[in-house]
Protein backbone atom coordinates (compact mmCIF):
# COMPACT_ATOMS: atom_id res chain seq x y z
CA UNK A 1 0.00 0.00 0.00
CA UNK A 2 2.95 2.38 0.94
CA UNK A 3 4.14 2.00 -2.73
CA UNK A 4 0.62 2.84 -4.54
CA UNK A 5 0.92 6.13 -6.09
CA UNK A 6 -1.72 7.36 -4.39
CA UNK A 7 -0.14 6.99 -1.31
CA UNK A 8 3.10 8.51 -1.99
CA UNK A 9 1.23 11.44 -3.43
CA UNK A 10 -0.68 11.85 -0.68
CA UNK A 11 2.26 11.90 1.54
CA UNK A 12 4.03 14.28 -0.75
CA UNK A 13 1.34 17.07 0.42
CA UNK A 14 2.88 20.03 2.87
CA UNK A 15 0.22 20.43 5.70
CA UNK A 16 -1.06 23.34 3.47
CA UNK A 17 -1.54 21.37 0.59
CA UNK A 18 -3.36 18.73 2.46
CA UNK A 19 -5.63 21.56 3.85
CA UNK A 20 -6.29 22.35 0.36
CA UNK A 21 -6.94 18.90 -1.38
CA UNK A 22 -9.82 18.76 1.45
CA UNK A 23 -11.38 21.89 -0.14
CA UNK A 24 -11.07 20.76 -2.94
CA UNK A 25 -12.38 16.97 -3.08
CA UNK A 26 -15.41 18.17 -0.93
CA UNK A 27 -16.28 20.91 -3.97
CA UNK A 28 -19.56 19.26 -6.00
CA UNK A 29 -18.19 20.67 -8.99
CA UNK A 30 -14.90 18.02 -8.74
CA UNK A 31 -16.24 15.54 -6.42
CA UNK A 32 -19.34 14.16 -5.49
CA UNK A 33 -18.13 11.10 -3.33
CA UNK A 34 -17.91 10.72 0.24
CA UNK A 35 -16.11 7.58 0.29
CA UNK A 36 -13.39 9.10 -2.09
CA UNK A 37 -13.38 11.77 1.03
CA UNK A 38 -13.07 9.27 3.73
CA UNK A 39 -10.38 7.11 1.46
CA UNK A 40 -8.13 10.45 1.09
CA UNK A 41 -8.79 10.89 4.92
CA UNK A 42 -7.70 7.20 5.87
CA UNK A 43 -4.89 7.14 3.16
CA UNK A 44 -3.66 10.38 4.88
CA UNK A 45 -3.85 9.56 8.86
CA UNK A 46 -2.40 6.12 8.27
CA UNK A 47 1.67 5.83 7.32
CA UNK A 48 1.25 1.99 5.79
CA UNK A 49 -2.44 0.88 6.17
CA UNK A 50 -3.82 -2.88 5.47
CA UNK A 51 -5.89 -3.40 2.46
CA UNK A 52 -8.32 -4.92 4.57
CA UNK A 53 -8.40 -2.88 7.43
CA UNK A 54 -8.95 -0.13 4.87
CA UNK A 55 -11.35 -1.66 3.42
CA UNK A 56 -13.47 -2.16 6.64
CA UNK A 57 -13.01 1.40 7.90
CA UNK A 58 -14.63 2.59 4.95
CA UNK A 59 -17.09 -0.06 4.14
CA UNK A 60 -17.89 -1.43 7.58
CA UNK A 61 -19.91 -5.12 7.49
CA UNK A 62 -19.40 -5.67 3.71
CA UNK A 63 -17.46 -8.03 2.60
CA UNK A 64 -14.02 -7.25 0.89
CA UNK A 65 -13.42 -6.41 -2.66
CA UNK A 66 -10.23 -5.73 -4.26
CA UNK A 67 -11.11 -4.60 -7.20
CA UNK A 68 -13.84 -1.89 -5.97
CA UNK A 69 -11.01 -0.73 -3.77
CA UNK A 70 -8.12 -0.61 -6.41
CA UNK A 71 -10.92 1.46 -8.46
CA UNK A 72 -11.90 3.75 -5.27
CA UNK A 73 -8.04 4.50 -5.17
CA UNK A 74 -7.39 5.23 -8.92
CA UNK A 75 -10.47 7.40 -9.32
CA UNK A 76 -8.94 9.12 -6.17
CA UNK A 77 -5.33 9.85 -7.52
CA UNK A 78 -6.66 10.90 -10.83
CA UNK A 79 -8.61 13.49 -8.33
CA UNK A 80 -5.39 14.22 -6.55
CA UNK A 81 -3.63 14.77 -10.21
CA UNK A 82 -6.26 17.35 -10.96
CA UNK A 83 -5.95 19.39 -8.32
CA UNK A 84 -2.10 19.26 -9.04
CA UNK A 85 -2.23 20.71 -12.79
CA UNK A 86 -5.32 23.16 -11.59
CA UNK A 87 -2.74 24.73 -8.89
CA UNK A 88 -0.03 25.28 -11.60
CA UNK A 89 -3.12 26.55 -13.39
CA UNK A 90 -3.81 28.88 -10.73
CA UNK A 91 0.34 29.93 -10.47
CA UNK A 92 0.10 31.72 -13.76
CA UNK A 93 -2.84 34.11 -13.84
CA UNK A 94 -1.93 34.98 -17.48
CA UNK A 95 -2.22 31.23 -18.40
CA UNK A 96 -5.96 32.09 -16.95
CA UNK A 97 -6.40 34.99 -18.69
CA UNK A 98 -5.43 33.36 -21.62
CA UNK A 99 -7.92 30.51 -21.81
CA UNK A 100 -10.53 33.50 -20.79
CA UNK A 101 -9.32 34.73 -24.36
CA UNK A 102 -10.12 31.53 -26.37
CA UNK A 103 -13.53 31.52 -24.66
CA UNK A 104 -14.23 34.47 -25.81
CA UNK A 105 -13.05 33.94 -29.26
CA UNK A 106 -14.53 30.02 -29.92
CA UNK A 107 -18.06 31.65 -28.94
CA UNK A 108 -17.35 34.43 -31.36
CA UNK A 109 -18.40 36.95 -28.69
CA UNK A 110 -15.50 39.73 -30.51
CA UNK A 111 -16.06 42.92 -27.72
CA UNK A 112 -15.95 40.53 -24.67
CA UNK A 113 -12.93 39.33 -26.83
CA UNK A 114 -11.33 42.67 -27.65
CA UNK A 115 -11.80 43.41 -23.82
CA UNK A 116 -9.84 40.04 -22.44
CA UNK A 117 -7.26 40.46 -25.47
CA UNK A 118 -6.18 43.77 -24.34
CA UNK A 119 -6.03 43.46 -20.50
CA UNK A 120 -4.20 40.36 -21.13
CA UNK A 121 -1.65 42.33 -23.19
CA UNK A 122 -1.40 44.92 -20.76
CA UNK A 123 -0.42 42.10 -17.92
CA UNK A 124 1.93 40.46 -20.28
CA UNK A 125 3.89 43.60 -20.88
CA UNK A 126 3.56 44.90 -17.36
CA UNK A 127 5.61 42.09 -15.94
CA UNK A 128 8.91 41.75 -15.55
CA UNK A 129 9.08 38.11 -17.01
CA UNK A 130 11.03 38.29 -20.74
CA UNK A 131 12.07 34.01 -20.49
CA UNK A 132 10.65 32.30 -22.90
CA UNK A 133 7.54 31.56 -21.68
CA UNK A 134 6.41 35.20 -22.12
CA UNK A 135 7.39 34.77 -25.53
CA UNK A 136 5.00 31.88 -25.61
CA UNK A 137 2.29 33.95 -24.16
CA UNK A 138 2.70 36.43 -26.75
CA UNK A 139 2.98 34.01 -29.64
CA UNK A 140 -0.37 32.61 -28.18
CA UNK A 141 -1.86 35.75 -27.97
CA UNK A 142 -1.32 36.83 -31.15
CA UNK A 143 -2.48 33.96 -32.84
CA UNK A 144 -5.76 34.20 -31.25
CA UNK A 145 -6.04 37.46 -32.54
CA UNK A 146 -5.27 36.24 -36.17
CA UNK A 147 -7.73 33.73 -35.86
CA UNK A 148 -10.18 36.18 -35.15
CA UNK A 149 -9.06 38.21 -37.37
CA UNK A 150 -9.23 35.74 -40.02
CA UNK A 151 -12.82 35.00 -39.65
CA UNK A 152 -14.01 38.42 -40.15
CA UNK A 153 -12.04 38.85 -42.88
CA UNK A 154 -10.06 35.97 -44.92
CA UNK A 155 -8.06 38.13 -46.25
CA UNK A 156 -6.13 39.88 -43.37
CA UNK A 157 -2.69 38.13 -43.01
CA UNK A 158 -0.87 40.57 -41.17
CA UNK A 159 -0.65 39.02 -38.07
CA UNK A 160 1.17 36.17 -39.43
CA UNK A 161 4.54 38.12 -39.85
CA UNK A 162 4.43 38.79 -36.44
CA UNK A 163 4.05 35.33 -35.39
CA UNK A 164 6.61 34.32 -37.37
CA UNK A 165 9.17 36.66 -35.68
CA UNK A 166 7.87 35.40 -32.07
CA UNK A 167 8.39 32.03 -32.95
CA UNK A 168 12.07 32.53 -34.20
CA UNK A 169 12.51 34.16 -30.47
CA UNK A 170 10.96 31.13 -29.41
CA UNK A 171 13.20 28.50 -31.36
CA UNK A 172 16.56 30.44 -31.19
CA UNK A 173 16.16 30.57 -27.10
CA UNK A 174 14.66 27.30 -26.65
CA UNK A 175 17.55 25.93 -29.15
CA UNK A 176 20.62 27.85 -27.06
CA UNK A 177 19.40 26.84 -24.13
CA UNK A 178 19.91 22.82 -25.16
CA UNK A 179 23.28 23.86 -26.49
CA UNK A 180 23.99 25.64 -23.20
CA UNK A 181 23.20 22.18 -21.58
CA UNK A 182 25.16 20.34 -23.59
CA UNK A 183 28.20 22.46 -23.30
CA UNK A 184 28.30 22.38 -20.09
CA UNK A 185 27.91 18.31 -19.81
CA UNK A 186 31.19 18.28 -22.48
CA UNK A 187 32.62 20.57 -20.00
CA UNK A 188 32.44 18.29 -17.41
CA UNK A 189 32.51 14.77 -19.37
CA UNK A 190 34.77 15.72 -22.15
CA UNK A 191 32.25 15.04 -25.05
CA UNK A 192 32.07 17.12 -28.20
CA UNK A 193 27.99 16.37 -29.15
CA UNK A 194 26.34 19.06 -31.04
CA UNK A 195 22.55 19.82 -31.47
CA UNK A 196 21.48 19.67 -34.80
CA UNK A 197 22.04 22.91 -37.16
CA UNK A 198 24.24 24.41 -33.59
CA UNK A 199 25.97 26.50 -36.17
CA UNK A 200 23.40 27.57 -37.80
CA UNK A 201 21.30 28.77 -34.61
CA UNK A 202 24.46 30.63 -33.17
CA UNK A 203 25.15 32.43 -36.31
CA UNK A 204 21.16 33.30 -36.56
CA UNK A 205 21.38 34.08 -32.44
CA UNK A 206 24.02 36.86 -32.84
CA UNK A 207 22.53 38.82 -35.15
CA UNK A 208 21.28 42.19 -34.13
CA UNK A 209 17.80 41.81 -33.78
CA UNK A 210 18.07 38.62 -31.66
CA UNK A 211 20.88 39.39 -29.50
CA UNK A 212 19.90 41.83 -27.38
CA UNK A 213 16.31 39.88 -26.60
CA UNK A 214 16.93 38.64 -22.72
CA UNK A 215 15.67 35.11 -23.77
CA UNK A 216 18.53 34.82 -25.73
CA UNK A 217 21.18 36.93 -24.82
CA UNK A 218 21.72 34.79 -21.45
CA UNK A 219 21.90 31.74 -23.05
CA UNK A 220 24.16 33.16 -26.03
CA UNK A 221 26.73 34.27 -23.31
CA UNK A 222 26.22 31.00 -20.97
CA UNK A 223 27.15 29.31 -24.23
CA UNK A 224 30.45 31.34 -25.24
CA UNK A 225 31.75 31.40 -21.44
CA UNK A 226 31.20 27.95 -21.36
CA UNK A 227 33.21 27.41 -24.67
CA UNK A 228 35.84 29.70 -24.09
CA UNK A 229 37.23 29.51 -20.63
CA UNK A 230 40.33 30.49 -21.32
CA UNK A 231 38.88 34.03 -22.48
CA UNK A 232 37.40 35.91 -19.07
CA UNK A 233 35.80 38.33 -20.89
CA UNK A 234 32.75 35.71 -21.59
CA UNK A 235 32.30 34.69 -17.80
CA UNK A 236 32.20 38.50 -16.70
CA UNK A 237 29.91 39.39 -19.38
CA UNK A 238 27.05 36.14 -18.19
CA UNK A 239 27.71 37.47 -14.44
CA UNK A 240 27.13 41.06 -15.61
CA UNK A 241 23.88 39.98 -17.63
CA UNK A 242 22.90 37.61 -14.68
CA UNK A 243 22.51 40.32 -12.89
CA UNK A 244 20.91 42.84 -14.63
CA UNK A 245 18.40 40.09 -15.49
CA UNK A 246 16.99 39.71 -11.98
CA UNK A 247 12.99 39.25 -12.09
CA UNK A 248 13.06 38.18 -15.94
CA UNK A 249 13.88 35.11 -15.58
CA UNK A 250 11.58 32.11 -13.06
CA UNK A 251 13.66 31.42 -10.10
CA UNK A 252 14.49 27.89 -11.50
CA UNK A 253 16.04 29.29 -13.83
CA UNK A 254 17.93 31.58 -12.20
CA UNK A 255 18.67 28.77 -10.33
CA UNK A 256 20.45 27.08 -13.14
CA UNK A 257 22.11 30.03 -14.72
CA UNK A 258 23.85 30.59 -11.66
CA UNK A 259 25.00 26.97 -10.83
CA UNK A 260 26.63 27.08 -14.65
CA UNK A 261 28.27 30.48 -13.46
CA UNK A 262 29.64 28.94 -10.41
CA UNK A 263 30.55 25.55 -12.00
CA UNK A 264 32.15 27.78 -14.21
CA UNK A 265 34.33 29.51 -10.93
CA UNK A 266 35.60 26.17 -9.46
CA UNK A 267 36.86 24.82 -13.14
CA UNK A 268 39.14 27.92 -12.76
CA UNK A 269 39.88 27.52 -9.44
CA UNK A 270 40.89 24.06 -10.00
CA UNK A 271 43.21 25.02 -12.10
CA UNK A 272 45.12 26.95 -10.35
CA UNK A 273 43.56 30.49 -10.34
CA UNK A 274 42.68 31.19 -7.01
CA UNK A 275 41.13 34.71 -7.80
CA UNK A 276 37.66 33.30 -8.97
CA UNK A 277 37.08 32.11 -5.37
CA UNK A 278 35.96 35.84 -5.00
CA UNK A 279 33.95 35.42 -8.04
CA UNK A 280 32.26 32.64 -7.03
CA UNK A 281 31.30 34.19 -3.81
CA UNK A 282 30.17 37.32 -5.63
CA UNK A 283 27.85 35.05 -7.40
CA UNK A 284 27.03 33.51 -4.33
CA UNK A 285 26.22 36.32 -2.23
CA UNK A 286 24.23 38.18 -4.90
CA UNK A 287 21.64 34.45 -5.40
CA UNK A 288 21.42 34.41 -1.88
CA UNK A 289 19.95 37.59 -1.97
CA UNK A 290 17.60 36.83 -4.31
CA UNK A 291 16.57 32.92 -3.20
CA UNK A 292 17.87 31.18 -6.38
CA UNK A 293 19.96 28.89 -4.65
CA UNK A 294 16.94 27.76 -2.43
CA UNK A 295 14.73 25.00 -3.62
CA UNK A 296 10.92 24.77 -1.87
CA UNK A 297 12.76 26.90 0.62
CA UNK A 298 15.36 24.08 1.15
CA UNK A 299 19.20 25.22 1.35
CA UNK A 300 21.50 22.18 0.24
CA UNK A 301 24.13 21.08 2.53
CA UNK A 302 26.54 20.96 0.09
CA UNK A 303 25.97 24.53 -1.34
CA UNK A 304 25.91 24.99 2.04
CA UNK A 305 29.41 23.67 2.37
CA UNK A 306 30.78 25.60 -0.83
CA UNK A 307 29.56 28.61 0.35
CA UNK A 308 31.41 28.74 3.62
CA UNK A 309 34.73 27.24 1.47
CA UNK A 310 34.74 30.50 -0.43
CA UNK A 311 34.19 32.53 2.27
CA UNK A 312 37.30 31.32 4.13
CA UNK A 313 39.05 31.77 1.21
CA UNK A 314 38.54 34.75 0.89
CA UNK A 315 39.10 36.00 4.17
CA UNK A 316 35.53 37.02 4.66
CA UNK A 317 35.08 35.40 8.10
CA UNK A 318 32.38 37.90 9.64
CA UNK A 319 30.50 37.13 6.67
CA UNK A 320 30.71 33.51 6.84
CA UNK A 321 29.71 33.57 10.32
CA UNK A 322 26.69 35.72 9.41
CA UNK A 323 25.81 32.87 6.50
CA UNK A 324 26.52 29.90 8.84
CA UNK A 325 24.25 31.01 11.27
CA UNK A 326 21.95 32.68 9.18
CA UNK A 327 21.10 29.53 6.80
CA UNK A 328 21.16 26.70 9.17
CA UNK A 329 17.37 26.50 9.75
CA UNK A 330 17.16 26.49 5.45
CA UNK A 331 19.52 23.13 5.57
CA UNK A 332 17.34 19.55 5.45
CA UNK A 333 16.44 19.06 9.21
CA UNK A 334 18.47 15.73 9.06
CA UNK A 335 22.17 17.51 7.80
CA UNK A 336 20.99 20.85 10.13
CA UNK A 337 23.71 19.91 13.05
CA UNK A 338 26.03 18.05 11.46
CA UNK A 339 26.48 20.66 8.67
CA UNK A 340 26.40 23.59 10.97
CA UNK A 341 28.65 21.99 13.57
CA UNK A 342 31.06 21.44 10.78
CA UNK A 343 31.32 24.72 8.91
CA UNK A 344 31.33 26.63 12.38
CA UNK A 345 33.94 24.54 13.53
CA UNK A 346 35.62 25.89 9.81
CA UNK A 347 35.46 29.08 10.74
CA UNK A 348 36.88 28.51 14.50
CA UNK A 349 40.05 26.98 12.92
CA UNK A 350 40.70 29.82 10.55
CA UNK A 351 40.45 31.91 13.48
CA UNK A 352 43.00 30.08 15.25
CA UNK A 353 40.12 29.08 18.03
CA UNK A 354 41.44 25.96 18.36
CA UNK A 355 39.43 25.25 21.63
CA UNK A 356 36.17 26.38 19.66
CA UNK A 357 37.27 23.76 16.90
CA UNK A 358 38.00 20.35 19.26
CA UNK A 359 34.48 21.11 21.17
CA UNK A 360 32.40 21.24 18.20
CA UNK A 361 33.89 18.50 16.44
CA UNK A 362 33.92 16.07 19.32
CA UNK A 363 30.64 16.56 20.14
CA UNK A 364 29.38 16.40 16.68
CA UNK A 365 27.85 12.94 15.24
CA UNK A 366 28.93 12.90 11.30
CA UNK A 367 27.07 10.05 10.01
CA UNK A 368 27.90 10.62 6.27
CA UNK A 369 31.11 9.05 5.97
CA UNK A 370 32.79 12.21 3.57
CA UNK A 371 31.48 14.42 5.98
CA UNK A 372 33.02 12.21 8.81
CA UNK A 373 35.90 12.62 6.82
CA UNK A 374 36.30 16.45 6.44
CA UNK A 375 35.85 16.40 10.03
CA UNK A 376 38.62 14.25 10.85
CA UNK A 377 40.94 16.16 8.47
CA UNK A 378 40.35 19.39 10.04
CA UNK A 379 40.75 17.52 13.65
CA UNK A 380 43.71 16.26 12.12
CA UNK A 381 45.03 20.05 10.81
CA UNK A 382 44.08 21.28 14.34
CA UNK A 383 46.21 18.60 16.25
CA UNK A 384 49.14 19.59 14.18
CA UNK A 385 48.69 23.30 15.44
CA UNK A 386 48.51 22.34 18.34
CA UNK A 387 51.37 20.35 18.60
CA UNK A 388 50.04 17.72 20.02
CA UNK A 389 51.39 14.64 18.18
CA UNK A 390 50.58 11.52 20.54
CA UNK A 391 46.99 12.69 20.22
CA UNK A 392 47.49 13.22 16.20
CA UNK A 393 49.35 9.44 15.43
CA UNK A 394 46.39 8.18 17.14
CA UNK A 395 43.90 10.31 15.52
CA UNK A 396 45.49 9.02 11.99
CA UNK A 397 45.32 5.49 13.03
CA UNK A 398 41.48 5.31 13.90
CA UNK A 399 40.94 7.61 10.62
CA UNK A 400 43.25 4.86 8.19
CA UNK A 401 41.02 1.94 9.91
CA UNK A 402 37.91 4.21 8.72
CA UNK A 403 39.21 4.96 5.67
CA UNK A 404 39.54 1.10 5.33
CA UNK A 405 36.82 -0.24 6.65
CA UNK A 406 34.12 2.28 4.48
CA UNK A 407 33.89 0.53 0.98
CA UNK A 408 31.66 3.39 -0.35
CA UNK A 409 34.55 5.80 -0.67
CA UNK A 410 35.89 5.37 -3.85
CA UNK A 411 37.94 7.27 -5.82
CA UNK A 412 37.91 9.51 -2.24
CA UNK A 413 40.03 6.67 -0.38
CA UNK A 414 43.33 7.91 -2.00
CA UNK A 415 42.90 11.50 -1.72
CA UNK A 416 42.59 10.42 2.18
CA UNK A 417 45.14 7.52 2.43
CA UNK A 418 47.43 10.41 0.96
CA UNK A 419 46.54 12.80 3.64
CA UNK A 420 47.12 10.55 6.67
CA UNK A 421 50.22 9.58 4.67
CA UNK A 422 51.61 12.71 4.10
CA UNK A 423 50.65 14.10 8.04
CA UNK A 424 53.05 11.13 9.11
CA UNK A 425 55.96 12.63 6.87
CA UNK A 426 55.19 16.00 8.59
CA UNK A 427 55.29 14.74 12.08
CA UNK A 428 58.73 12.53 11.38
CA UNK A 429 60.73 15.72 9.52
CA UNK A 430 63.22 17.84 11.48
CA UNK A 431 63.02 21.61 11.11
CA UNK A 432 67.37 21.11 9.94
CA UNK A 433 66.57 18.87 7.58
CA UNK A 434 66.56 20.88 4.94
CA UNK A 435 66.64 18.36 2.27
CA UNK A 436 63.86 16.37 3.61
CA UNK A 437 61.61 19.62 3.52
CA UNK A 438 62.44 19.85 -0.16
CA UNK A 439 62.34 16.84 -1.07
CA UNK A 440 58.93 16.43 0.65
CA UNK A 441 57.21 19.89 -0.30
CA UNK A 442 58.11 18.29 -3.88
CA UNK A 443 56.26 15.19 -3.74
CA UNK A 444 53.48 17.41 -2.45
CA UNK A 445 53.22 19.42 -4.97
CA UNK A 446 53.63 16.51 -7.54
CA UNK A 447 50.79 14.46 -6.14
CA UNK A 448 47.75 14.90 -7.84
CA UNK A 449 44.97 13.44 -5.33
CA UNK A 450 45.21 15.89 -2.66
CA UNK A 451 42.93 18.01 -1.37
CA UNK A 452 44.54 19.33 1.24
CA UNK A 453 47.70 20.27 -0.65
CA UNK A 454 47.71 23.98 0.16
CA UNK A 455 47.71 22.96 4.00
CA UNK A 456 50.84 20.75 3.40
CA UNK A 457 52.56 23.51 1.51
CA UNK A 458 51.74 26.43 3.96
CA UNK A 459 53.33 24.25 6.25
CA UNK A 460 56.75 22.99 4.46
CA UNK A 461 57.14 26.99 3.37
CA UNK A 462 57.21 27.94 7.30
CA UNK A 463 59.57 25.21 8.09
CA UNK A 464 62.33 25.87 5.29
């Protein structure tokens, strides 16, 4: 029963929602069942209930029948999926005012008509949407004008240019944004797939009159910084345009744009410029602001993470306090302590509060084992400042039998095999060994799965 899809869509509902659904299954003019009303009622109060227990709490003394019930339960999701499509429905008042407009036309009532046409138009226009679903809206608009058009007179084909330039907006952004996509997957996955006619769509994209339409100008410069890395210019021009597009865009896909911009940031970063850690936390900072990064008003732990990463890189540490604390209750209830224990404890060791940092990390209970991890790396990093090395050869013998014992690390086992490794070399050096140092700070900066490098480096530098 837990598996039915009416189940798990019922238990999908927010308390709101559920308030809703109620309203709405006991409306005549959707529903005109009580048992579909006491079903949705049982379905809801119960976390796994019995077919037959179910079965008797709405049909008490009959005898049981399968089939009536599977039937009672389909007719009830298809009930559920109705009031799902008519709150999108209800989400975009032009979509509303639109269907008002095809009323009006189909019934061939033209003032009623001309009335809904033009307050439509004026709502359309009025907001600050300019994606491409206000481009759809217009497209839609005008063709029910044409077709009303066309009835009262045959001959009057004027509209039709029009259309045709709103659906070339249409295409061209709808087109970019698939190459966009797929540039940034053969950014990340080394392919070289193209969409069909790509060249022909860019070349059409960057001409004048399409350019500078907001639909396509984002995706046009998400596509170039994405294909030329190596040339800043692209990346600052998306930021600037990210920006300036604020409200024009759905939050979703802000949402995207943004990640893209970011991903964008740590390729660089990975490579060795360390400057676009600002950028990134530019971009950051300014989706923060506007609740891009937020999904149904959910923060994720590992933006979460990233966030606080380019903070401290930065050197912005009142900041990052103000995020750490300010975000927590955004972060999934089940990562809220473990992430916020974490990144505070982040913080505390770049301010050298090394008491701060061994009190929140001992007390902490990291049950995801990369998150374990990163804690034991910066207990690790903390013992070392402390300079207290009995407690730090134990501390990397408990976290090599971890390492060992977790199969699910993968490719992340070496990276931390080479840390433990390389904290061992650091404890057994002497400070007059100068050709040790060197010859260790080398194979640092040789190895190539190591994500604490710069720590191991910082460290070498002081001691030669």
């Amino acid at each position: 029963m837990e598996n039915s899809p009416v189940f798990t869509l019922i238990h999908s509902f927010t308390p709101v929602e559920l308030r809703d659904v109620r309203k709405f299954l006991q409306s005549p003019f959707f529903n005109q069942r009580q048992d579909i009303i006491d079903l949705f009622e049982a379905l809801a109060a119960n976390q796994a209930p019995e077919k037959t227990a179910l079965w008797s709490q709405l049909y008490p003394g009959t005898a049981f029948d399968d089939q009536k019930l599977r039937l009672l339960m389909s007719y009830l999701h298809r009930l559920l999926e109705q009031y799902l499509t008519t709150k999108e429905a209800a989400a975009e008042p032009l979509d509303h005012q639109l269907r008002l407009v095809v009323a009006y036309r189909k019934r061939g009532m033209a003032n009623a008509f001309e009335r809904a046409y033009k307050t439509l138009e004026r709502r359309l226009e009025a907001q600050t949407l300019r994606n491409v679903n206000y481009h759809d809206n217009r497209y839609l608009l005008k063709w029910e004008a044409h077709q009303l058009a066309n009835t009262l007179n045959p001959n009057d084909v004027s509209r039709l240019l029009e259309l045709s330039e709103e659906v070339e907006v249409i295409y061209l952004a709808q087109k970019l944004r698939l190459i966009c996509l797929l540039a940034a997957h053969g950014a990340v996955y080394q392919s070289d797939f193209q969409i069909d006619r790509q060249v022909e769509v860019l070349a059409r994209a960057e001409q004048k009159q399409f350019a500078e339409v907001p639909a396509i100008a984002l995706n046009l410069h998400c596509y170039r910084m994405l294909c030329n890395p190596d040339e800043e210019v692209h990346f600052l021009r998306f930021k600037t345009l990210l920006f300036e597009q604020a409200g024009r865009f759905y939050d979703e896909e802000m949402h995207g744009f943004y990640i893209l911009a970011i991903n964008y940031c740590v390729r660089q970063i990975n490579a060795g410029v360390s400057r676009f850690y600002r950028e990134a936390l530019e971009l950051y900072k300014e989706a923060l602001s506007k609740a891009y990064l937020l999904e149904n008003g959910v923060l994720s732990r590992f933006t979460y993470h990233n966030v606080v990463a380019a903070g401290l890189q930065t050197g912005e540490l009142d900041w990052v306090r103000y995020f750490i604390n300010e975000y927590k209750n955004q972060l999934e209830k089940r990562y809220r302590e473990s992430s916020f224990s974490f990144n505070l404890a982040r913080l505390e060791y770049a301010q050298r509060n090394y008491g701060f940092v061994l009190e929140l990390l001992q007390k902490a209970n990291y049950r995801d084992p990369l998150l374990n991890l990163a804690a034991k790396t910066l207990l690790l990093k903390t013992y070392y400042d402390l300079g207290e090395h009995e407690l730090l050869q134990s501390h990397l013998d408990a976290m090599r039998n971890y390492v060992h014992r977790k199969r699910v690390l993968g490719y992340h086992r070496s990276n931390y095999l080479n840390i433990i490794r390389y904290t061992e070399k650091l404890t057994q050096l002497h400070r007059s060994d100068r050709k040790a140092i060197a010859a260790l700070k080398n194979a640092v900066e040789q190895e190539t799965v190591l994500t604490e490098k710069a720590f191991f480096q910082n460290v070498l530098h002081v001691m030669q």
